[in-house]
Protein backbone atom coordinates (compact mmCIF):
# COMPACT_ATOMS: atom_id res chain seq x y z
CA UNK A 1 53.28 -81.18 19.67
CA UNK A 2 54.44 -78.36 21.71
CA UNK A 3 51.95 -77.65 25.10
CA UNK A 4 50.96 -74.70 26.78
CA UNK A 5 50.72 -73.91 30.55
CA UNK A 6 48.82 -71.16 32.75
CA UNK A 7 50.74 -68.21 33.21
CA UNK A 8 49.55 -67.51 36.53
CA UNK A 9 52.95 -66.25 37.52
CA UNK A 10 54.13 -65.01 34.00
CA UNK A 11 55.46 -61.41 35.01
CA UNK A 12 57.67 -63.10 37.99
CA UNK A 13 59.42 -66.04 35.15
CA UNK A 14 60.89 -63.30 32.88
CA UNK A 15 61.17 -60.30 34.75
CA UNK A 16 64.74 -60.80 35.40
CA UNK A 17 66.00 -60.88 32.00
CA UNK A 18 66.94 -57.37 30.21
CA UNK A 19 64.94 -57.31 27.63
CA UNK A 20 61.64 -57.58 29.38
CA UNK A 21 62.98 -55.88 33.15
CA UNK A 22 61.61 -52.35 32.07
CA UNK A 23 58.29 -53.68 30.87
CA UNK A 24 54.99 -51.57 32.68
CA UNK A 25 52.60 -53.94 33.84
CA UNK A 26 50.27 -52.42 31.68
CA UNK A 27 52.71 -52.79 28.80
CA UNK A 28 53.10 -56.51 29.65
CA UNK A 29 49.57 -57.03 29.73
CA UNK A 30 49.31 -54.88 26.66
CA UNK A 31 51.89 -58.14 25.01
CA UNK A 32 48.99 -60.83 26.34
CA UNK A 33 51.82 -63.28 25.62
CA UNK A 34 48.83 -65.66 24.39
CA UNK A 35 48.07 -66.25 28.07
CA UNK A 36 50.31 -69.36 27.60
CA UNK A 37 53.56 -70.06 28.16
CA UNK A 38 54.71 -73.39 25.98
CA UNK A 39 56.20 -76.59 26.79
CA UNK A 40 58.13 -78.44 24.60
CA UNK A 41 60.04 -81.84 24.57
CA UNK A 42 63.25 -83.07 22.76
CA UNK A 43 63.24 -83.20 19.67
CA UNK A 44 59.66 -81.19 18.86
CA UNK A 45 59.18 -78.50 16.46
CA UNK A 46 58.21 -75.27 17.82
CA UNK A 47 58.13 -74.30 13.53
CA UNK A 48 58.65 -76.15 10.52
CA UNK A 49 58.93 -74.17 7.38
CA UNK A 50 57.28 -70.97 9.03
CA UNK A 51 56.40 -68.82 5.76
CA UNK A 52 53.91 -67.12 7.45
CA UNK A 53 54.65 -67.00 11.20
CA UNK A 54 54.11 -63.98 13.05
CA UNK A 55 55.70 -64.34 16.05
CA UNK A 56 58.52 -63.74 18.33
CA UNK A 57 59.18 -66.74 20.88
CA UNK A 58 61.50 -65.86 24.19
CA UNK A 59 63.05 -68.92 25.46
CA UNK A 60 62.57 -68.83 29.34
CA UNK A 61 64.68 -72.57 30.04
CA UNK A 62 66.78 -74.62 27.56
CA UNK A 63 67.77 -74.86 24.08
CA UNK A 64 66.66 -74.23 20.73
CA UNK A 65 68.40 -75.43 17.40
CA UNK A 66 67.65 -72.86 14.55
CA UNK A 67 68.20 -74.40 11.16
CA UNK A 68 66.94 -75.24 7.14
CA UNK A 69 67.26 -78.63 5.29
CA UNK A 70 69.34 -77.40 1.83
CA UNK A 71 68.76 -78.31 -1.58
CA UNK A 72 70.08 -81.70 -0.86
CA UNK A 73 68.00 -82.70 2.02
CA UNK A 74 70.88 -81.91 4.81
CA UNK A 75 69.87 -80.17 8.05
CA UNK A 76 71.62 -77.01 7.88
CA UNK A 77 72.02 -75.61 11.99
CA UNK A 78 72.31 -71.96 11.97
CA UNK A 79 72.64 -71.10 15.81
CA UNK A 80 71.85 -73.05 18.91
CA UNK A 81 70.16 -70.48 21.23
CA UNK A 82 69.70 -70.61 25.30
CA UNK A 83 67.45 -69.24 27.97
CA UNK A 84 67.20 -64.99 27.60
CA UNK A 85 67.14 -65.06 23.68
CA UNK A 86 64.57 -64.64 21.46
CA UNK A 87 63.67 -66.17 18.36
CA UNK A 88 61.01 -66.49 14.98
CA UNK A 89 60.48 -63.34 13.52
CA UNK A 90 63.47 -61.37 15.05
CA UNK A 91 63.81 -58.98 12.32
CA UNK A 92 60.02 -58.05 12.47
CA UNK A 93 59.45 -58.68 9.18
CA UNK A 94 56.52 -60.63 7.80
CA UNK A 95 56.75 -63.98 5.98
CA UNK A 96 60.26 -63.91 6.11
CA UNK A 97 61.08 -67.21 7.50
CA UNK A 98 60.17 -69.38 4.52
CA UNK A 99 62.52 -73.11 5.16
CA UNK A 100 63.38 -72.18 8.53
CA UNK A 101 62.82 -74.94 11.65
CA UNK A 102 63.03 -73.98 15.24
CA UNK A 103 63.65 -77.58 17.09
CA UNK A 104 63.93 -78.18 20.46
CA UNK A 105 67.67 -79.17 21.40
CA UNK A 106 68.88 -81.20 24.32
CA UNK A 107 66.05 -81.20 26.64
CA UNK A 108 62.54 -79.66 27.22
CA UNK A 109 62.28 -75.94 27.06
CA UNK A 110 60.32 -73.26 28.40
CA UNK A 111 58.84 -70.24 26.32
CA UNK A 112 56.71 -68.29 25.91
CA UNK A 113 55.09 -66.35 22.10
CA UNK A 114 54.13 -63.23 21.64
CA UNK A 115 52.74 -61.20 18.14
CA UNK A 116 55.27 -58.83 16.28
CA UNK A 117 52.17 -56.41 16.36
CA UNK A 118 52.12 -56.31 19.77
CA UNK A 119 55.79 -56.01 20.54
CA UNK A 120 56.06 -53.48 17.82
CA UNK A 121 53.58 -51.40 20.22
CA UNK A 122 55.39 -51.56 22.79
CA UNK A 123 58.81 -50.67 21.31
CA UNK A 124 56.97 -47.59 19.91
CA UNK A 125 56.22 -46.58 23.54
CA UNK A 126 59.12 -48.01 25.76
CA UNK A 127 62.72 -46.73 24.70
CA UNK A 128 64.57 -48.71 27.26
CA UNK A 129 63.18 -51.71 25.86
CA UNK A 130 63.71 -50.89 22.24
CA UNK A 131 67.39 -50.18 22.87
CA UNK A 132 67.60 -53.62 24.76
CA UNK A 133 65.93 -55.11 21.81
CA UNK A 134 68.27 -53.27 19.32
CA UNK A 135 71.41 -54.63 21.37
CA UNK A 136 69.89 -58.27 20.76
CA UNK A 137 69.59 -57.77 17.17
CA UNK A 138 72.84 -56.07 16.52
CA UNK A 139 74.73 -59.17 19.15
CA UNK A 140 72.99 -61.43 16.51
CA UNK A 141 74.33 -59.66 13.73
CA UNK A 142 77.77 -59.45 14.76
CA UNK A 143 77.85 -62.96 15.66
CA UNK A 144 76.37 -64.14 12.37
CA UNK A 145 78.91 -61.67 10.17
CA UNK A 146 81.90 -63.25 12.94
CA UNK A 147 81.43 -66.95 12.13
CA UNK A 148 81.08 -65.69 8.19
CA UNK A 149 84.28 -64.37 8.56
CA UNK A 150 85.53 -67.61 10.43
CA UNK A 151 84.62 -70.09 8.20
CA UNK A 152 86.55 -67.91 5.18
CA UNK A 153 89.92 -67.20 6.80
CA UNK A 154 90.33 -69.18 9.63
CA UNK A 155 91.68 -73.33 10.19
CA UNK A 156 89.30 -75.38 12.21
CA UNK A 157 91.31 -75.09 15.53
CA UNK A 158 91.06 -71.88 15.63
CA UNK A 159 87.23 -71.48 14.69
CA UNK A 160 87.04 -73.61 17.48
CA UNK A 161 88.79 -71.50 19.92
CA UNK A 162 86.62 -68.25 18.80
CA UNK A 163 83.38 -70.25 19.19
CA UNK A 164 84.14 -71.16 22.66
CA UNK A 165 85.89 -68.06 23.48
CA UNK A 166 82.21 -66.33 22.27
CA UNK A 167 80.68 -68.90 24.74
CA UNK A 168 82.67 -67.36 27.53
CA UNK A 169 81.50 -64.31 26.66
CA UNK A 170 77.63 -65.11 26.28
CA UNK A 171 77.90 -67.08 29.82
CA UNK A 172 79.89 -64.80 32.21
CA UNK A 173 77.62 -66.43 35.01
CA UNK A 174 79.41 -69.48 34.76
CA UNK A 175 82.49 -67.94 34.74
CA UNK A 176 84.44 -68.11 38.45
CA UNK A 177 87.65 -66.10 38.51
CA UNK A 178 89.97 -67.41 35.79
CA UNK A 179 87.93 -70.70 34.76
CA UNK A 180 84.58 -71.45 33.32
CA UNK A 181 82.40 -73.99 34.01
CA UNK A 182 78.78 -74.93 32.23
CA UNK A 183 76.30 -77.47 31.12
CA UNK A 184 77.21 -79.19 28.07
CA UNK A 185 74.42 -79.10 25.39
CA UNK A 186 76.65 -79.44 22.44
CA UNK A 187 77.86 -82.51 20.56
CA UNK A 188 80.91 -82.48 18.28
CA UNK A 189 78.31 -82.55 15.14
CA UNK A 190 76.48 -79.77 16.31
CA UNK A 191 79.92 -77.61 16.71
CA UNK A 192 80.96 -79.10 13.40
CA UNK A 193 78.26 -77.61 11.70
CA UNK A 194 78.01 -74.31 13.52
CA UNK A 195 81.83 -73.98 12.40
CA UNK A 196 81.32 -74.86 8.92
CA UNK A 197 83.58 -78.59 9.41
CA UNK A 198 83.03 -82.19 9.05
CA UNK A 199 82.35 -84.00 12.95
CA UNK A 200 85.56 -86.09 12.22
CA UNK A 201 87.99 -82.89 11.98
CA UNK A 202 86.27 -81.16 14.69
CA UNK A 203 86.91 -84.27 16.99
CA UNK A 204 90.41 -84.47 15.67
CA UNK A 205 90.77 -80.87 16.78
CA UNK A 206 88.76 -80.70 19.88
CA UNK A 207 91.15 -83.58 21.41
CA UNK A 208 94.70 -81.56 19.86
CA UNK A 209 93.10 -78.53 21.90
CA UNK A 210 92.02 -80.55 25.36
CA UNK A 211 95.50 -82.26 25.57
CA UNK A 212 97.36 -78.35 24.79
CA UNK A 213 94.99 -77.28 28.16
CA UNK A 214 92.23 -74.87 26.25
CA UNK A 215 89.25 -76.72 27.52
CA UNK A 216 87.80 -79.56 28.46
CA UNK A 217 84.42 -81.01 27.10
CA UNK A 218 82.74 -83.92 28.47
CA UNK A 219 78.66 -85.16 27.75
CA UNK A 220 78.11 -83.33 30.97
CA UNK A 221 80.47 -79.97 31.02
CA UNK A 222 82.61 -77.70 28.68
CA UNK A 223 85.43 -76.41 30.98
CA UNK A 224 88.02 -73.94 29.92
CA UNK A 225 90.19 -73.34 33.35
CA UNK A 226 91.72 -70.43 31.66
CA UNK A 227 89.78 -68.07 29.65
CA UNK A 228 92.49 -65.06 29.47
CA UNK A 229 94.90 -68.20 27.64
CA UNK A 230 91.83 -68.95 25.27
CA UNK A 231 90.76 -65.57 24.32
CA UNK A 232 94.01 -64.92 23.59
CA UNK A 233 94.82 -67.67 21.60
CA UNK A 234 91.16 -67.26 19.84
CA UNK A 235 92.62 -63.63 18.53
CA UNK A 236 96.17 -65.37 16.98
């Protein structure tokens, strides 16, 4: 089961993401953030099922695999979220989450929870941070409706190209001049599903697009040493 930790130095481990940079200290107080941050291991559930969760959970280091098992027992992954996002309760709805699973992905993560009736409070208050938040939810949106549309009218090399090309985009740290460079936390499967294919086509695809020059993915790195080349081809 997920652990939590003192949050000694709480305000200093997120202040330099967006969303929370504008925060008062009285408004960060005001979220209590449970006085815990959480630590999780591979593999661990931060929810299973949550029908009734009320929370919002802002992932400080690593990975989280957001999913639902369908009608026919299959894991369905929706989205594989990093450090700076939030999940859980993202709309701000209540009891909306009914067959959802949050998993830890990769390696141990980092967050830390806070109550939608808190954070509502503070949005109320703090327009720079609602607008951050709105920009969050509307990314999400657009990224959601984008891999819709990908899975309807596009082949499986180029829904490949788009979802690293949106990588790129959602990393510009690790971008250097013309070429990209990150840690790997992706298998074929996972991209498979997030893509809407079967692991053996992606795999069939992913080497046809390493020997062209796109990008390069090993169990360590994903490497693209041109990402004008693959946004452009992502757009054909």
């Amino acid at each position: 089961m997920p652990v939590t930790i003192p949050t000694d130095n709480r305000m200093l481990l997120i202040r330099n993401y967006d969303l929370f940079a504008n925060l008062t200290e009285t408004e960060f107080n005001d979220l209590e953030l449970e006085h815990h941050f959480i630590e999780a291991s591979k593999g661990e559930y931060i929810y299973f099922e949550a029908q009734h969760l009320n929370k919002l959970f802002f992932i400080k280091e690593g990975y989280i695999k957001i999913g639902f098992i369908d009608n026919d027992g299959n894991e369905v992954i929706k989205e594989i979220i990093q450090k700076g996002e939030i999940f859980g309760q993202f709309t701000l709805e209540r009891d909306n989450l009914n067959g959802e699973f949050a998993q830890v992905h990769k390696s141990n993560v980092s967050l830390c929870a806070f109550t939608i009736e808190k954070f509502e409070k503070i949005l109320s208050k703090n327009n720079t941070v609602a607008v951050a938040f709105t920009k969050q939810v509307g990314s999400k949106l657009r990224k959601v409706e984008n891999r819709l549309m990908n899975m309807l009218n596009t082949d499986v090399r180029t829904r490949i190209l788009r979802f690293l090309d949106e990588m790129v985009k959602m990393n510009t740290p690790f971008c250097n001049g013309a070429s990209f460079r990150m840690p790997n936390f992706l298998t074929h499967d996972d991209i498979a599903r997030l893509i809407g294919s079967s692991r053996q086509t992606v795999t069939m695809a992913i080497t046809d697009l390493t020997v062209d020059g796109f990008f390069k993915i090993t169990r360590k790195e994903i490497i693209v040493p041109n990402t004008s080349r693959l946004k452009t081809a992502a757009l054909i």
